[in-house]
N, C-alpha and C. Protein backbone atom coordinates (compact mmCIF):
# COMPACT_ATOMS: atom_id res chain seq x y z
N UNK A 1 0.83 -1.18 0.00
CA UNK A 1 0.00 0.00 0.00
C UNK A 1 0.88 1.25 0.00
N UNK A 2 0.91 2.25 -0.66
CA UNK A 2 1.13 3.22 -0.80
C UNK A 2 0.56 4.53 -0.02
N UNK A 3 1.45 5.20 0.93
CA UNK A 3 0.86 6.13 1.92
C UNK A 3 1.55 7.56 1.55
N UNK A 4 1.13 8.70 1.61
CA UNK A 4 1.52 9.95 0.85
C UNK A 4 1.88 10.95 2.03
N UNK A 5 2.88 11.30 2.36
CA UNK A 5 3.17 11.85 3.47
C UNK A 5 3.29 13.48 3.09
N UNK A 6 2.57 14.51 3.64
CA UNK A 6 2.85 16.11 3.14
C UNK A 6 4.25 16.30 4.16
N UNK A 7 4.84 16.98 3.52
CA UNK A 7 6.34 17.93 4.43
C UNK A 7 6.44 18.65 3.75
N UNK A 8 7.92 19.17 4.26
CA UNK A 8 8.26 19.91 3.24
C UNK A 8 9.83 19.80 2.58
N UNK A 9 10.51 20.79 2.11
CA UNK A 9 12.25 20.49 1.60
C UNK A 9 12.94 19.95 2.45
N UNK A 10 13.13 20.11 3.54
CA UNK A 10 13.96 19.79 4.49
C UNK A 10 14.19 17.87 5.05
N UNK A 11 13.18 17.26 4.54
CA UNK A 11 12.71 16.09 5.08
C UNK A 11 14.12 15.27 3.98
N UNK A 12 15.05 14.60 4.72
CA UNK A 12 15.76 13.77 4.28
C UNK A 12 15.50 12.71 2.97
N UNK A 13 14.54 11.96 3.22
CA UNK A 13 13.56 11.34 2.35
C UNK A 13 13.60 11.85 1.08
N UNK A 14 12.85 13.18 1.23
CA UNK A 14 12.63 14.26 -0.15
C UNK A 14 14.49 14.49 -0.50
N UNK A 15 14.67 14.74 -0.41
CA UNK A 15 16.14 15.03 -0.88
C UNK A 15 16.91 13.91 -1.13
N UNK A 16 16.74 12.99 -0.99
CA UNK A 16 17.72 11.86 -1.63
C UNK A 16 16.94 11.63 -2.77
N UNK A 17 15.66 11.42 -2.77
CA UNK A 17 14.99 11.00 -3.94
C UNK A 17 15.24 12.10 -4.95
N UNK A 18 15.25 13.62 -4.80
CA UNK A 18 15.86 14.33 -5.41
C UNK A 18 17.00 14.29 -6.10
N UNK A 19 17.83 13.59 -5.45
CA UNK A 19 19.35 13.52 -5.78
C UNK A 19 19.29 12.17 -7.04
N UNK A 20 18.81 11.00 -7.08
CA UNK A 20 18.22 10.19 -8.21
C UNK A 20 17.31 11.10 -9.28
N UNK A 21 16.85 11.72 -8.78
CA UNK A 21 15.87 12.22 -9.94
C UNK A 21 16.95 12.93 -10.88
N UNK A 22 17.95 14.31 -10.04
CA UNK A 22 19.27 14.73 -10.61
C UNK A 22 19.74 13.93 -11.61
N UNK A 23 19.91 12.64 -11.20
CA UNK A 23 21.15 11.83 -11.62
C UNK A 23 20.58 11.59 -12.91
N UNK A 24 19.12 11.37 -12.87
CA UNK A 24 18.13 10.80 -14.14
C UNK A 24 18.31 11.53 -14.93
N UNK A 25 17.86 13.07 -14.67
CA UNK A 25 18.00 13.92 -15.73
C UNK A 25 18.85 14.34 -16.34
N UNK A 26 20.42 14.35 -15.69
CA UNK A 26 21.59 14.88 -16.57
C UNK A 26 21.81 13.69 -16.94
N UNK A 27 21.40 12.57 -17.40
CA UNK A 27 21.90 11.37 -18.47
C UNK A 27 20.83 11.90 -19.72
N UNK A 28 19.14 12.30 -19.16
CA UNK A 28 18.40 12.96 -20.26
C UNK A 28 18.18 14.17 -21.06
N UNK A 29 18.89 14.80 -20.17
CA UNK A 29 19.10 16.59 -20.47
C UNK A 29 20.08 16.49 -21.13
N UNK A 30 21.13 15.72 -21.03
CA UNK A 30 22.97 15.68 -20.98
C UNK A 30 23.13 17.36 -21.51
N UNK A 31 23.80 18.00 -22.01
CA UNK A 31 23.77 19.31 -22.05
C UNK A 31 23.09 20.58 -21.32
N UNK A 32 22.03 20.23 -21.71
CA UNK A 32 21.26 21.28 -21.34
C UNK A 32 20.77 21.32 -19.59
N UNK A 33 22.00 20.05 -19.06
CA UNK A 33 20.87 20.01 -17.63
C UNK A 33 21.12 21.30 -16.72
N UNK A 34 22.06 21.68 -16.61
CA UNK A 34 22.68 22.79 -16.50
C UNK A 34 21.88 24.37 -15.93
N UNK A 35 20.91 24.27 -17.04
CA UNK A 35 20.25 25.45 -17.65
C UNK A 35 18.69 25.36 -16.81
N UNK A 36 18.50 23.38 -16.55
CA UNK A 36 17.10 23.10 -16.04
C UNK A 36 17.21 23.30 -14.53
N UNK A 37 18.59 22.89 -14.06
CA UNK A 37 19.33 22.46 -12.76
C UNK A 37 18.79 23.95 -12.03
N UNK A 38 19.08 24.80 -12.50
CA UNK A 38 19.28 26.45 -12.24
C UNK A 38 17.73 26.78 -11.75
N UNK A 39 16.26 25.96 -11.97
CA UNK A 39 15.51 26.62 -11.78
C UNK A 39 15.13 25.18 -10.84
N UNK A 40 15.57 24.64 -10.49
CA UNK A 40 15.03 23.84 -9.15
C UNK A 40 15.77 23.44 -8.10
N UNK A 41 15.76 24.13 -7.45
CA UNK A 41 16.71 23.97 -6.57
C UNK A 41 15.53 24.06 -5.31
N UNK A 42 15.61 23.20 -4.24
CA UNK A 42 14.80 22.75 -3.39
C UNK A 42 15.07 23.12 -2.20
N UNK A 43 16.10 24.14 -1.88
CA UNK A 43 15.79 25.07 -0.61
C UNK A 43 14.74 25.07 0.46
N UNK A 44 14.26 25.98 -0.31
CA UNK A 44 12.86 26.07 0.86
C UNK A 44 11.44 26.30 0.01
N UNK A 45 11.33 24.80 0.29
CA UNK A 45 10.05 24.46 -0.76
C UNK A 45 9.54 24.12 0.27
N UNK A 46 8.13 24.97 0.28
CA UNK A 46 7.30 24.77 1.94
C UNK A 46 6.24 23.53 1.51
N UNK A 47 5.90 23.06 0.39
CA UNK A 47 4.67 21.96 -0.18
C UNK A 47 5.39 20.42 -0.76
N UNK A 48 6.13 19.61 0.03
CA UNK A 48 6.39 18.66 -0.56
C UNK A 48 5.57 17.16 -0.53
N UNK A 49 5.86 16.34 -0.94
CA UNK A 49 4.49 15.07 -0.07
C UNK A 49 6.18 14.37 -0.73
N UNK A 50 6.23 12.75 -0.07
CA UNK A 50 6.67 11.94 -0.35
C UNK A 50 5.94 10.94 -0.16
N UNK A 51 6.10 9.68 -1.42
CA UNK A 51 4.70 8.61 -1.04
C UNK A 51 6.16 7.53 -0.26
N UNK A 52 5.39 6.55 0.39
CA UNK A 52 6.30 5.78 0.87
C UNK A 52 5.42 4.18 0.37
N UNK A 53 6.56 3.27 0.38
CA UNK A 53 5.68 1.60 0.23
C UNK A 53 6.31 1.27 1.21
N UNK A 54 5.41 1.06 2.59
CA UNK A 54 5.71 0.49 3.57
C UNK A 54 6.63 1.25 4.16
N UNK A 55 8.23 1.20 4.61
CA UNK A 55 8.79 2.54 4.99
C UNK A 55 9.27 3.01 3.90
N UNK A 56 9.39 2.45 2.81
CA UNK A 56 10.51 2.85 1.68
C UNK A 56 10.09 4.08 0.92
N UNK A 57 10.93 5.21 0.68
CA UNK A 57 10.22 6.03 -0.08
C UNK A 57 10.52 6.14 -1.29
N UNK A 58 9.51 6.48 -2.18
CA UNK A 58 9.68 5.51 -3.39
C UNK A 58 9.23 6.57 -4.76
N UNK A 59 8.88 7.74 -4.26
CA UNK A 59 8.60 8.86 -5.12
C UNK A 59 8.32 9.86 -4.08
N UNK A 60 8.00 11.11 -5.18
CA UNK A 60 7.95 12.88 -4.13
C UNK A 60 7.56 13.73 -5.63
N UNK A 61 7.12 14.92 -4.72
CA UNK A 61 7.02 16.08 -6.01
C UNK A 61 6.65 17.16 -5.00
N UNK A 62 6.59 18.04 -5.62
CA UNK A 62 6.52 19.87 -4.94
C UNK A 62 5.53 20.27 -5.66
N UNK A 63 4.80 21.39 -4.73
CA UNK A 63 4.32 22.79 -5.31
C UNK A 63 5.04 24.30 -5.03
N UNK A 64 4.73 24.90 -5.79
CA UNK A 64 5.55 26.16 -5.35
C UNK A 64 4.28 27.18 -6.28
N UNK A 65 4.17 28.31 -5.38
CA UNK A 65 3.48 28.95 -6.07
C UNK A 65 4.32 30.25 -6.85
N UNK A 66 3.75 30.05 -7.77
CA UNK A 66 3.88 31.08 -9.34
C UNK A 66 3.23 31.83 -9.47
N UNK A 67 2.10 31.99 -9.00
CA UNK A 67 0.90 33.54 -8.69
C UNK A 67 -0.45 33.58 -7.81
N UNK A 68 -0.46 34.29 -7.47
CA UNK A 68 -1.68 33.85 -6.25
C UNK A 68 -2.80 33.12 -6.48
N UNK A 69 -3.09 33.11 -7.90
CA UNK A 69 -4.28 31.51 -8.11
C UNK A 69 -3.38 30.32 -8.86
N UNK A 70 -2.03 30.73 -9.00
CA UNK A 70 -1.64 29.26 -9.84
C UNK A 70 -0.29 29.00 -8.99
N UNK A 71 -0.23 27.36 -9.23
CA UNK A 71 1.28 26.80 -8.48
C UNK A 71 1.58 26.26 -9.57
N UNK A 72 3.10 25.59 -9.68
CA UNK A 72 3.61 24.69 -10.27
C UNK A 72 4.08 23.58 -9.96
N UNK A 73 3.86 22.85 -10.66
CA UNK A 73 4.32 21.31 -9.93
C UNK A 73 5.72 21.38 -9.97
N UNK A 74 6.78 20.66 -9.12
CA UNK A 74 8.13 20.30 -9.37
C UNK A 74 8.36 18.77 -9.00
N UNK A 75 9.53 18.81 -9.12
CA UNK A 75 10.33 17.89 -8.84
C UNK A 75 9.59 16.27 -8.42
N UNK A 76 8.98 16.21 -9.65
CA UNK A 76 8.21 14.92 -9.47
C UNK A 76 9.00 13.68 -9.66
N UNK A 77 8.99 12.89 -8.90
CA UNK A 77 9.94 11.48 -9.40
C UNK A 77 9.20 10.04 -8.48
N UNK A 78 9.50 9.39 -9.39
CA UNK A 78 9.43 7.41 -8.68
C UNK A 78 10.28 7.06 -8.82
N UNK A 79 11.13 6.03 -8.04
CA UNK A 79 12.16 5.25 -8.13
C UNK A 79 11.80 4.23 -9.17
N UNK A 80 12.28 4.44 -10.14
CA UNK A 80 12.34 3.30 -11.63
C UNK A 80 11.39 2.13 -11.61
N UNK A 81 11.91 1.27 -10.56
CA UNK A 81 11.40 -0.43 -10.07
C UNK A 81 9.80 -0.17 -9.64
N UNK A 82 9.45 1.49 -9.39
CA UNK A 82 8.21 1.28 -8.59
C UNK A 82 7.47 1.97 -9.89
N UNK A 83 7.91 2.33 -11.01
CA UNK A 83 6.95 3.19 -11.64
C UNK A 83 5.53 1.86 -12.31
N UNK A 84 4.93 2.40 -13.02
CA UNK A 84 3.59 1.83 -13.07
C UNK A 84 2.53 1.14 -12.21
N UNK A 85 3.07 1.49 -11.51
CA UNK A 85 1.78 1.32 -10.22
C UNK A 85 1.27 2.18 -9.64
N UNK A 86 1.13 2.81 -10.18
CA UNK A 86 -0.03 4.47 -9.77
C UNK A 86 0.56 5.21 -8.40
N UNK A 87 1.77 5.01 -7.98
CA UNK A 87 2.52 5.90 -7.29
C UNK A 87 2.54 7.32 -8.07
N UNK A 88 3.14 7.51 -8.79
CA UNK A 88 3.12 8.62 -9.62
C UNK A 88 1.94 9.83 -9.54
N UNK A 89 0.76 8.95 -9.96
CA UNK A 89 -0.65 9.41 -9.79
C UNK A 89 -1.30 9.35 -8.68
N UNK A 90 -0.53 8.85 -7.52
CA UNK A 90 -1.31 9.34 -6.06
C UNK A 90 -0.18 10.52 -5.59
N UNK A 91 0.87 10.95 -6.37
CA UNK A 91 2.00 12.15 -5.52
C UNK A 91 1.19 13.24 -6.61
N UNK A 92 0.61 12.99 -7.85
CA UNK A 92 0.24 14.22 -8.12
C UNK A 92 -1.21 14.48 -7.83
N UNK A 93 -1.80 13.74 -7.60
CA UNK A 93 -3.76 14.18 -7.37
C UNK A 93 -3.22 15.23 -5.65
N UNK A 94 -2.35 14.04 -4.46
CA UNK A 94 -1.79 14.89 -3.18
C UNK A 94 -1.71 16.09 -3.64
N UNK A 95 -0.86 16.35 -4.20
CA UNK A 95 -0.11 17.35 -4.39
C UNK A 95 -1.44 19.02 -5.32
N UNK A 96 -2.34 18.24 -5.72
CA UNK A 96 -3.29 19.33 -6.46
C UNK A 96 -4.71 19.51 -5.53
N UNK A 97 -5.00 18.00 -4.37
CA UNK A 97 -5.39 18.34 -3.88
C UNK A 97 -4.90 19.87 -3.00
N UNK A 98 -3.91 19.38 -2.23
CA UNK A 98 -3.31 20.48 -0.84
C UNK A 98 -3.28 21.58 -2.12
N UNK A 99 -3.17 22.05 -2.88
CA UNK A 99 -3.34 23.31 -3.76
C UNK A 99 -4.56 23.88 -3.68
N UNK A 100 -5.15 22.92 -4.33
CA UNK A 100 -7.09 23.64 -4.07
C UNK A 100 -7.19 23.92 -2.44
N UNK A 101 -6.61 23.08 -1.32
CA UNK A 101 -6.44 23.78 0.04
C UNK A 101 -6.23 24.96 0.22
N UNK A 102 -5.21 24.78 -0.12
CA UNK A 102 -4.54 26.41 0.00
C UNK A 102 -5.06 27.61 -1.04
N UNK A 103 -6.07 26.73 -2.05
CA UNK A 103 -6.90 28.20 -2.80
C UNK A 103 -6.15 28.51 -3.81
N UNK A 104 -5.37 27.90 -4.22
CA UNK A 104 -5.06 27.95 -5.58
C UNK A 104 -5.98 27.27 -6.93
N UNK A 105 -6.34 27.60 -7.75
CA UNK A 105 -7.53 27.25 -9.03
C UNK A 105 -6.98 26.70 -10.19
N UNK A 106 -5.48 26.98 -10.33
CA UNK A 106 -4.76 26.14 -11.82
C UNK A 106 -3.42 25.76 -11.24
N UNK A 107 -3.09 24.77 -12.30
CA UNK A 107 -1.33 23.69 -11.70
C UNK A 107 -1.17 23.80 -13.16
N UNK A 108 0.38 24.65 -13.26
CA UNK A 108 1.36 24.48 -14.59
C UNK A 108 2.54 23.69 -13.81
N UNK A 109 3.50 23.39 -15.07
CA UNK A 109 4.38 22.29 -14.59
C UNK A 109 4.99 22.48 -16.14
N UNK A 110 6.15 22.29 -16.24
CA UNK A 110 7.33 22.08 -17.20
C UNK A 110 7.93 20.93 -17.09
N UNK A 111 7.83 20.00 -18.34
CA UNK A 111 8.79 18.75 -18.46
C UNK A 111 9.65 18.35 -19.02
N UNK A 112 10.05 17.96 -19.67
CA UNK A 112 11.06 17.57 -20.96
C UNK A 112 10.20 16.61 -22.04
N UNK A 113 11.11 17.10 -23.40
CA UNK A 113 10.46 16.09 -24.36
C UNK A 113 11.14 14.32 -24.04
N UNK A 114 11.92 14.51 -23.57
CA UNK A 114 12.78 13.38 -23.40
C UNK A 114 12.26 12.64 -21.91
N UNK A 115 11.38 13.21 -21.79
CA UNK A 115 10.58 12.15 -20.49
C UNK A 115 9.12 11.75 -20.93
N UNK A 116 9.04 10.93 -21.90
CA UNK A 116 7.53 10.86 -22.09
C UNK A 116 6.61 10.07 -21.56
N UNK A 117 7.11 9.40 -20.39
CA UNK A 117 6.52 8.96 -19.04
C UNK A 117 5.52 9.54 -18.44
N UNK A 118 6.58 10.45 -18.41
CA UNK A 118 5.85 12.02 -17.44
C UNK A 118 4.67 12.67 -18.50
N UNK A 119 4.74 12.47 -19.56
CA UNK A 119 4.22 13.53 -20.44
C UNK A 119 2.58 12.88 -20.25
N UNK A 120 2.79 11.70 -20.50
CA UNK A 120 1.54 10.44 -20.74
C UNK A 120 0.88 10.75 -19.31
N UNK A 121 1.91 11.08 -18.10
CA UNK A 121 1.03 10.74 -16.91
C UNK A 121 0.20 11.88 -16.61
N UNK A 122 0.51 13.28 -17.15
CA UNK A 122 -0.27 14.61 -16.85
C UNK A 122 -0.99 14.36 -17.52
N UNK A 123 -1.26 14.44 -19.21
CA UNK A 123 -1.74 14.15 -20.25
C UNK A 123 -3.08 13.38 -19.26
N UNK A 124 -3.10 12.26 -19.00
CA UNK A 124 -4.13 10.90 -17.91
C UNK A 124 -4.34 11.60 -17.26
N UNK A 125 -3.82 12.83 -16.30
CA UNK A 125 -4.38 13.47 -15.17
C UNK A 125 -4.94 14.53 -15.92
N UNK A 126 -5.17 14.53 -16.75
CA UNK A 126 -5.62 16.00 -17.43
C UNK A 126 -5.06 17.31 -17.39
N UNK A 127 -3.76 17.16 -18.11
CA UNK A 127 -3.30 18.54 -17.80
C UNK A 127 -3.23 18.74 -19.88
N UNK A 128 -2.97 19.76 -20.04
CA UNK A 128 -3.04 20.18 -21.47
C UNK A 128 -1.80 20.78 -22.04
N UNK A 129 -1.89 20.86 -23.02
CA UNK A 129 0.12 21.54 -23.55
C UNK A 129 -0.79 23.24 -23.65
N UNK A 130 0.32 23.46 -23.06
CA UNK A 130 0.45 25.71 -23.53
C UNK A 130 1.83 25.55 -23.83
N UNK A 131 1.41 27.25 -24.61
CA UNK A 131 2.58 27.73 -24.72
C UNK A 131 4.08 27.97 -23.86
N UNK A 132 5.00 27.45 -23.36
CA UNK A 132 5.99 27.42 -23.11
C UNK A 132 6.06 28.75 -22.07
N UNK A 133 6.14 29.36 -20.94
CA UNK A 133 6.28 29.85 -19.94
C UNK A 133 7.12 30.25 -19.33
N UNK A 134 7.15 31.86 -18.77
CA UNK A 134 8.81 32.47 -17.99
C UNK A 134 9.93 32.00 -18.86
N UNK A 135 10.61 31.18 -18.12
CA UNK A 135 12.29 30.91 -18.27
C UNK A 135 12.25 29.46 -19.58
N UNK A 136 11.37 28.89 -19.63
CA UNK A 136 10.99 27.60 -20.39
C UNK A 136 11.09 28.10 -22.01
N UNK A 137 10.15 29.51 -22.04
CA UNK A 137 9.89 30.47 -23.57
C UNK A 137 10.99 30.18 -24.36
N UNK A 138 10.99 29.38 -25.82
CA UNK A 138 11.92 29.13 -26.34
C UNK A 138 12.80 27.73 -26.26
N UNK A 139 12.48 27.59 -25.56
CA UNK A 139 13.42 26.27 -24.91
C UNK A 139 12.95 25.18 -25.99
N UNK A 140 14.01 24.35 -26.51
CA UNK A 140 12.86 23.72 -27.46
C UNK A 140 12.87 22.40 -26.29
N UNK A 141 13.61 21.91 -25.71
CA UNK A 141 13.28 20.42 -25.23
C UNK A 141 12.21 20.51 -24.21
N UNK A 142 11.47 22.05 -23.86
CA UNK A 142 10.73 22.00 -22.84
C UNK A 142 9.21 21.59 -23.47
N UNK A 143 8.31 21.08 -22.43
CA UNK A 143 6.77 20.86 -22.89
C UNK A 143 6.01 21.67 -21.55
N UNK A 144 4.98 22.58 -21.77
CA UNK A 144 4.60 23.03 -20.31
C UNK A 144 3.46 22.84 -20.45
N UNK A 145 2.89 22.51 -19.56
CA UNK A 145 1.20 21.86 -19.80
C UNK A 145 0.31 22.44 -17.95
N UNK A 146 -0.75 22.91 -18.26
CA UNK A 146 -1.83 23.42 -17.55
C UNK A 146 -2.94 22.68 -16.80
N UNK A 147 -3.52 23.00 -15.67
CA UNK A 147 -4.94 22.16 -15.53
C UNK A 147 -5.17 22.76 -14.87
N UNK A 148 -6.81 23.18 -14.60
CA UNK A 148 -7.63 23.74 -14.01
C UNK A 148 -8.43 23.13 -12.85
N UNK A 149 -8.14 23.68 -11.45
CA UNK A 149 -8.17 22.45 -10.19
C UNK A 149 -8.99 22.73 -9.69
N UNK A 150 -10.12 22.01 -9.58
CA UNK A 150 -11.59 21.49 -9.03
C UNK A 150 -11.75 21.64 -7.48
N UNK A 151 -12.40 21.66 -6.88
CA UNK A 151 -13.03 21.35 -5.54
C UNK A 151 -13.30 19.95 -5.53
């Protein structure tokens, strides 16, 4: 069973899984990780959840807010061995619930073309492609996609 724990940056847990997710992306970015590295940096990210299987933690992701009705998702990841088992999709519904908490009404999020894992799993959660956003504008390997968050 899969249990979804809210914290925040500071939680050990969240930061190692971070540090794999790192590792993932500069083999997928290879160049450009550099440029992605620069806009996530996990300081003091007050909205994190980590899901755990049993004690193990086995994925995480962030919100951070981007304007007083919209957040963005970050730093979403599963440990490889655990993906397709709807871990993924219980750290992001967490994660949009506690948003509509806190009164936020839309979730943007930036991914890579080179993760189309990720792309398929917003896409299933209903998120939509826009135009490319802030620091992303131009970027060609970026994809930024929208959803409008319910009660």
């Amino acid at each position: 069973m899969t249990q979804v724990v809210r914290t925040d940056s500071s939680n050990s847990d969240f930061r190692n899984l971070v540090t794999l997710l790192d590792q993932d992306l500069r083999i997928r970015d290879g160049d450009e990780h550099t440029f992605y590295a620069a806009y996530n940096k996990i300081d003091s990210i007050a909205h994190v959840v980590v899901a755990y299987r049993d004690v193990t933690p086995v994925g995480c992701g962030a919100i951070k807010k981007y304007s007083d009705l919209v957040i963005e998702i970050k730093r979403m990841y599963v440990l490889p061995e655990y993906r397709g088992k709807g871990i993924a999709g219980a750290v992001l519904s967490n994660l949009e619930a506690w948003a509509v908490e806190l009164g936020f009404t839309e979730s943007i999020l930036e991914t890579g073309k080179k993760q189309p894992e990720a792309i398929r799993l917003y896409q299933k959660s209903g998120y939509i492609t826009i135009p490319n956003y802030g620091q992303y504008q131009g970027v060609e390997n970026s994809v930024c996609m929208q959803k409008k968050l319910t009660k």
